[in-house]
C-alpha atoms as a PDB file:
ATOM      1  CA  UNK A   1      87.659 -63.112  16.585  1.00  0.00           C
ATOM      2  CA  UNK A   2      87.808 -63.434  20.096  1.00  0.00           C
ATOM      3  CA  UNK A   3      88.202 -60.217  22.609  1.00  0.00           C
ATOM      4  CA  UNK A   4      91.186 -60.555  24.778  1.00  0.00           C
ATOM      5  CA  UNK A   5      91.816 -58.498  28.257  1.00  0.00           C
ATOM      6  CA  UNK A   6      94.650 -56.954  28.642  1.00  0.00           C
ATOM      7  CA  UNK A   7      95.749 -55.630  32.148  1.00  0.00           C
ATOM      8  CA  UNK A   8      98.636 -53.901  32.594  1.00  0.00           C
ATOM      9  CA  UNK A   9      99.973 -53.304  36.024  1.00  0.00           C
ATOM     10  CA  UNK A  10     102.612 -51.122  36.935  1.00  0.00           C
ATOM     11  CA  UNK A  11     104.681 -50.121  40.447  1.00  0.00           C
ATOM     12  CA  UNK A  12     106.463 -47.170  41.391  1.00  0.00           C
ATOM     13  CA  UNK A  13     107.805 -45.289  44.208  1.00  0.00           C
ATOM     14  CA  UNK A  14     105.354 -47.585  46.332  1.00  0.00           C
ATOM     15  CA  UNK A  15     101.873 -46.449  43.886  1.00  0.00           C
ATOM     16  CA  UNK A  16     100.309 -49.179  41.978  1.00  0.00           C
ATOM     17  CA  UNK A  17      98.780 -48.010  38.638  1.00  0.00           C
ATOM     18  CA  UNK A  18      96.200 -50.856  36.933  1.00  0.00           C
ATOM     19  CA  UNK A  19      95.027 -50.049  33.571  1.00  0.00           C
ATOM     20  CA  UNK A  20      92.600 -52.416  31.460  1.00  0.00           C
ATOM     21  CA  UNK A  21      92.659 -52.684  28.137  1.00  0.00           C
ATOM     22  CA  UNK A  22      90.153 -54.930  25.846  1.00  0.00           C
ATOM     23  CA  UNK A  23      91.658 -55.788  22.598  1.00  0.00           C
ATOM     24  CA  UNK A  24      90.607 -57.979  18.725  1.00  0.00           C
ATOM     25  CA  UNK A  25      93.100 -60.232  18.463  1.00  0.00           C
ATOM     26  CA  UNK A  26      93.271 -62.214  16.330  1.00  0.00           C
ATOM     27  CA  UNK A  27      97.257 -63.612  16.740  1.00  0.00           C
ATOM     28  CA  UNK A  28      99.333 -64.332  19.429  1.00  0.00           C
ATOM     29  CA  UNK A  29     101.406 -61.522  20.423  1.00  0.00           C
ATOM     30  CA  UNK A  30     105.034 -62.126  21.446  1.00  0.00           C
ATOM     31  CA  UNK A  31     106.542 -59.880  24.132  1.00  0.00           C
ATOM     32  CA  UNK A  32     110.591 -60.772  23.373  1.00  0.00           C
ATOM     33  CA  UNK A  33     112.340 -63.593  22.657  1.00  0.00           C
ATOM     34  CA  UNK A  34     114.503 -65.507  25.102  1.00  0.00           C
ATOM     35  CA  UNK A  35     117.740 -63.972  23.586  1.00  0.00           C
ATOM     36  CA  UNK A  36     116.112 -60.314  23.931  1.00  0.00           C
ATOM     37  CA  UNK A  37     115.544 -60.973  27.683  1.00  0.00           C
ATOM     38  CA  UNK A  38     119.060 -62.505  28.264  1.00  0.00           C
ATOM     39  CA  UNK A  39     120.917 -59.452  26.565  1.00  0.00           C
ATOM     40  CA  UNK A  40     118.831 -56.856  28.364  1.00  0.00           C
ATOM     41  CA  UNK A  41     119.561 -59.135  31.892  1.00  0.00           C
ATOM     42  CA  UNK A  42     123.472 -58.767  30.877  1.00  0.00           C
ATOM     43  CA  UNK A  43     123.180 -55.049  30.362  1.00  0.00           C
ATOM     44  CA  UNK A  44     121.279 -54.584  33.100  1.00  0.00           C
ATOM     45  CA  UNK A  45     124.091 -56.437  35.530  1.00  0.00           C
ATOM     46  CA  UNK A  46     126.766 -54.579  33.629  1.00  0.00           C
ATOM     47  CA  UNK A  47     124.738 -51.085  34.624  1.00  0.00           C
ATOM     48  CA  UNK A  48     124.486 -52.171  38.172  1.00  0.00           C
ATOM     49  CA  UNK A  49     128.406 -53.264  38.432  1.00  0.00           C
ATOM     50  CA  UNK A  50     129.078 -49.668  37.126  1.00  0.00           C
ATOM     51  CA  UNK A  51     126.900 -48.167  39.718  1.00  0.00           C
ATOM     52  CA  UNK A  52     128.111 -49.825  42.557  1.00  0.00           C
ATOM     53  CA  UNK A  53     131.382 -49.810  42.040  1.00  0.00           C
ATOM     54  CA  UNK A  54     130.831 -45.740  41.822  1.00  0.00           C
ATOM     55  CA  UNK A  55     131.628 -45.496  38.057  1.00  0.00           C
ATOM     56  CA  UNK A  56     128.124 -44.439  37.262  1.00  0.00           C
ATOM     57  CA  UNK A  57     126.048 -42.380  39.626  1.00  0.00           C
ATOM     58  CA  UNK A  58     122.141 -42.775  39.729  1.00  0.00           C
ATOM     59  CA  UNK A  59     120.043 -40.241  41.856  1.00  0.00           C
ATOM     60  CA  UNK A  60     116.811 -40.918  43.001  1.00  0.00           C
ATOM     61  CA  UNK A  61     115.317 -37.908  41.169  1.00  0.00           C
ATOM     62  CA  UNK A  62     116.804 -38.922  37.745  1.00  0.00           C
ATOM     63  CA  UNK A  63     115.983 -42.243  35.445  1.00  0.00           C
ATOM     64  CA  UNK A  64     119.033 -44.384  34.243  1.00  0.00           C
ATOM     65  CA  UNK A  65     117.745 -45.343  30.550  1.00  0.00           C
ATOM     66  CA  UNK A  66     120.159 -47.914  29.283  1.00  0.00           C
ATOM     67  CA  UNK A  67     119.069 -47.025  25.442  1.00  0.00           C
ATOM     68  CA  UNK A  68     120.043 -42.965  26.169  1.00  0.00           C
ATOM     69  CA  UNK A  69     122.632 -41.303  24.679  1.00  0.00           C
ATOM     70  CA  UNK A  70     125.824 -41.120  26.608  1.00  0.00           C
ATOM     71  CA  UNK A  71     127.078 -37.172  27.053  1.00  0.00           C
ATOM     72  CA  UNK A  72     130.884 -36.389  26.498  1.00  0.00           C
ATOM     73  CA  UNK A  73     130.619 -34.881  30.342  1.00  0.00           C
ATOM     74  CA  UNK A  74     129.054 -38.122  31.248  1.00  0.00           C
ATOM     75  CA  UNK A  75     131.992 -40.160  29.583  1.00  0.00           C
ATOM     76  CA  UNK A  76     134.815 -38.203  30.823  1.00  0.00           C
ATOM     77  CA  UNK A  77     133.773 -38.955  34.216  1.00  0.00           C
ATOM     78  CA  UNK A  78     132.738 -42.722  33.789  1.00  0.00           C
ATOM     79  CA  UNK A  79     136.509 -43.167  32.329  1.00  0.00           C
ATOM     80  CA  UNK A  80     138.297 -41.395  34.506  1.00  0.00           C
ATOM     81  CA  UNK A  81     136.337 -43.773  38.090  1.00  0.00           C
ATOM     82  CA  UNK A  82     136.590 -46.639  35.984  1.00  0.00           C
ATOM     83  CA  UNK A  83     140.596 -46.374  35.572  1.00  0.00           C
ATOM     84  CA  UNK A  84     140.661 -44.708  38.921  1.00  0.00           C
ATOM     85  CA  UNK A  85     142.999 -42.162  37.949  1.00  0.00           C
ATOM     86  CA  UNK A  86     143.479 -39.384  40.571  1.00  0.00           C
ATOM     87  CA  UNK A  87     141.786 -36.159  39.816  1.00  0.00           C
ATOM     88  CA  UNK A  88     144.164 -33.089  39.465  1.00  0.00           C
ATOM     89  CA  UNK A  89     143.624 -29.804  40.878  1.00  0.00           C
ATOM     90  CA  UNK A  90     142.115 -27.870  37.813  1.00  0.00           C
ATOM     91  CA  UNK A  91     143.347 -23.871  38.557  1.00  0.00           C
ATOM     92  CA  UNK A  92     142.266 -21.752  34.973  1.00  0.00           C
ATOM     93  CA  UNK A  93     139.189 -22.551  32.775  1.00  0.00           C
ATOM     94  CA  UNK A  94     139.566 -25.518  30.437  1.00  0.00           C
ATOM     95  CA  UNK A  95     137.504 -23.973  27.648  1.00  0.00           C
ATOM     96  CA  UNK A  96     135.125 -21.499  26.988  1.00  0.00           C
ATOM     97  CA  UNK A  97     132.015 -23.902  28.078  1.00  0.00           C
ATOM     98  CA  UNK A  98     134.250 -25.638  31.020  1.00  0.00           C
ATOM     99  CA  UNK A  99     135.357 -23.069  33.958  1.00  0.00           C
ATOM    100  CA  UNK A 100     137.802 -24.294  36.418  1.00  0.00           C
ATOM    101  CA  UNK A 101     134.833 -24.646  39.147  1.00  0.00           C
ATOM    102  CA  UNK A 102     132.889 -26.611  36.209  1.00  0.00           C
ATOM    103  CA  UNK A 103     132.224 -30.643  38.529  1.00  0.00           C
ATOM    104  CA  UNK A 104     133.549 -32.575  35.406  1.00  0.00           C
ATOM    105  CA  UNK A 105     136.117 -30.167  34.947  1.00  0.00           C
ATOM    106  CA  UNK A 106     138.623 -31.797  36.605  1.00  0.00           C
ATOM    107  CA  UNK A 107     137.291 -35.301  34.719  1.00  0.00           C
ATOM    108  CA  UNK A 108     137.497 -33.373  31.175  1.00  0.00           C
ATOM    109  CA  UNK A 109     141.328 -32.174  31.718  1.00  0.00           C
ATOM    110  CA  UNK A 110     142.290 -36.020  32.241  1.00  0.00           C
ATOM    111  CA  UNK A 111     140.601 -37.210  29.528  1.00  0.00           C
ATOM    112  CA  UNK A 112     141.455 -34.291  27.181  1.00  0.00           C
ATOM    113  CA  UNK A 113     145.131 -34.677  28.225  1.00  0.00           C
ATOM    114  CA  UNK A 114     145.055 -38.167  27.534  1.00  0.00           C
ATOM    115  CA  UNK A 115     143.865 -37.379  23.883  1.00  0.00           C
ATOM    116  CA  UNK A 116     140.594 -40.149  24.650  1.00  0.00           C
ATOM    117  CA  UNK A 117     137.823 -37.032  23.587  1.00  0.00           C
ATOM    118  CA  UNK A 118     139.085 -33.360  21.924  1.00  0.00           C
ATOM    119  CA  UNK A 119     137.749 -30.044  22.151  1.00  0.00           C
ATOM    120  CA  UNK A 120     136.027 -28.548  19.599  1.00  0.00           C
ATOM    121  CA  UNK A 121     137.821 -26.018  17.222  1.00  0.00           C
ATOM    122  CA  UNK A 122     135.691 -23.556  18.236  1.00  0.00           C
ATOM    123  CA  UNK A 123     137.186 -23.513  22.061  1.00  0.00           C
ATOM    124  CA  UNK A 124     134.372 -25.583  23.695  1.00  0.00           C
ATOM    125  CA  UNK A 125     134.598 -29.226  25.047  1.00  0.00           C
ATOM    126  CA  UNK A 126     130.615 -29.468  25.193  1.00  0.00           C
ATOM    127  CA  UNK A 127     130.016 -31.945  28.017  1.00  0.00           C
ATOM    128  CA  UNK A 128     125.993 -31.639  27.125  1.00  0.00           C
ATOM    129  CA  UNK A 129     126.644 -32.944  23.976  1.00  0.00           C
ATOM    130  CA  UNK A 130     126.203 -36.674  22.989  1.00  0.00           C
ATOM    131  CA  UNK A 131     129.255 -38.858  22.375  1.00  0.00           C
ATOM    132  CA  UNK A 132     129.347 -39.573  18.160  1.00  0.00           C
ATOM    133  CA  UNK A 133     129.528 -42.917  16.994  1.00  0.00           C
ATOM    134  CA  UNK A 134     133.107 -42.059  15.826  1.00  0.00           C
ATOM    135  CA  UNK A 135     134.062 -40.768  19.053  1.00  0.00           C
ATOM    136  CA  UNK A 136     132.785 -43.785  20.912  1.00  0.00           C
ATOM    137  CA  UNK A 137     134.631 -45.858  18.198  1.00  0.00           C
ATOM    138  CA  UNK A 138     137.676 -44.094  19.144  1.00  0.00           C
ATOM    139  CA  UNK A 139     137.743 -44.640  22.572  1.00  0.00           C
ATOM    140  CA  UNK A 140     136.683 -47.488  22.430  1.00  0.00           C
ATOM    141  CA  UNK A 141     139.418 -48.884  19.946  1.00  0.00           C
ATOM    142  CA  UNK A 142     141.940 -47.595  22.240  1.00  0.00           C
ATOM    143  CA  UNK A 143     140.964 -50.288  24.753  1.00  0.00           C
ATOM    144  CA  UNK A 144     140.758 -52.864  22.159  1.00  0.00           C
ATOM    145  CA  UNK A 145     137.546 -53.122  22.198  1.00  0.00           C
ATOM    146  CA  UNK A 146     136.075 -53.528  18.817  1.00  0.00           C
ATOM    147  CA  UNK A 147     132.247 -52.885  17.933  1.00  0.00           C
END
């Protein structure tokens, strides 16, 4: 067996981290295939269409992590700039977890009158929570997009 270096480099916000790793080897190790890093380059250009055209919003203080969990909040809002529907004035709380001054409120009251996500029987909307698999389905078959 042969010892093999392994230095991994890494930049951010202008730092440069090295670390050094020595390793037994004793096969080659493949990072991704082509396909893999053709897929994540489409996602990634999807992302950044989304950003700039104002559908998603990244901050400087917060990662974007394609592989997270989208929240129903986070939905309702990314629908409603993506279809560019006009936000309405929201003037009495939505639900019990939603007041009127709530920022997606006005978001969640389109999207909740268009029957694309429903509250929860117990009187909440939860905009923290993670969109299901069914939900996302949903939606998702509305558009005709099938998954």
């Amino acid at each position: 067996m042969q010892k093999n270096l392994i230095l991994v480099e890494a930049h951010y916000g202008g730092e440069k981290k090295t670390w050094k790793y020595k390793v037994l080897r004793k096969a080659r190790v493949n990072v991704a295939d082509k396909k893999e890093v053709q897929n994540l380059a489409k996602k990634k250009e999807s992302v950044e269409t989304l950003v700039t055209m104002g559908v998603v919003e990244v901050t400087p203080e917060a990662d974007f992590v394609m592989e997270a969990g989208v929240t129903r909040g986070e939905l309702s809002s990314w629908l409603v700039k993506a279809a560019d529907i006009k936000l309405p004035e929201v003037k009495q709380d939505l639900f019990a977890d939603v007041p009127k001054g709530h920022s997606l409120a006005p978001y969640i009251k389109v999207i909740v009158d268009l029957g694309l996500l429903r509250p929860f029987p117990d009187g909440t909307f939860r905009p923290g929570a993670f969109v299901s698999k069914q939900e996302g389905d949903a939606i998702f078959a509305r558009f005709g997009v099938k998954q």
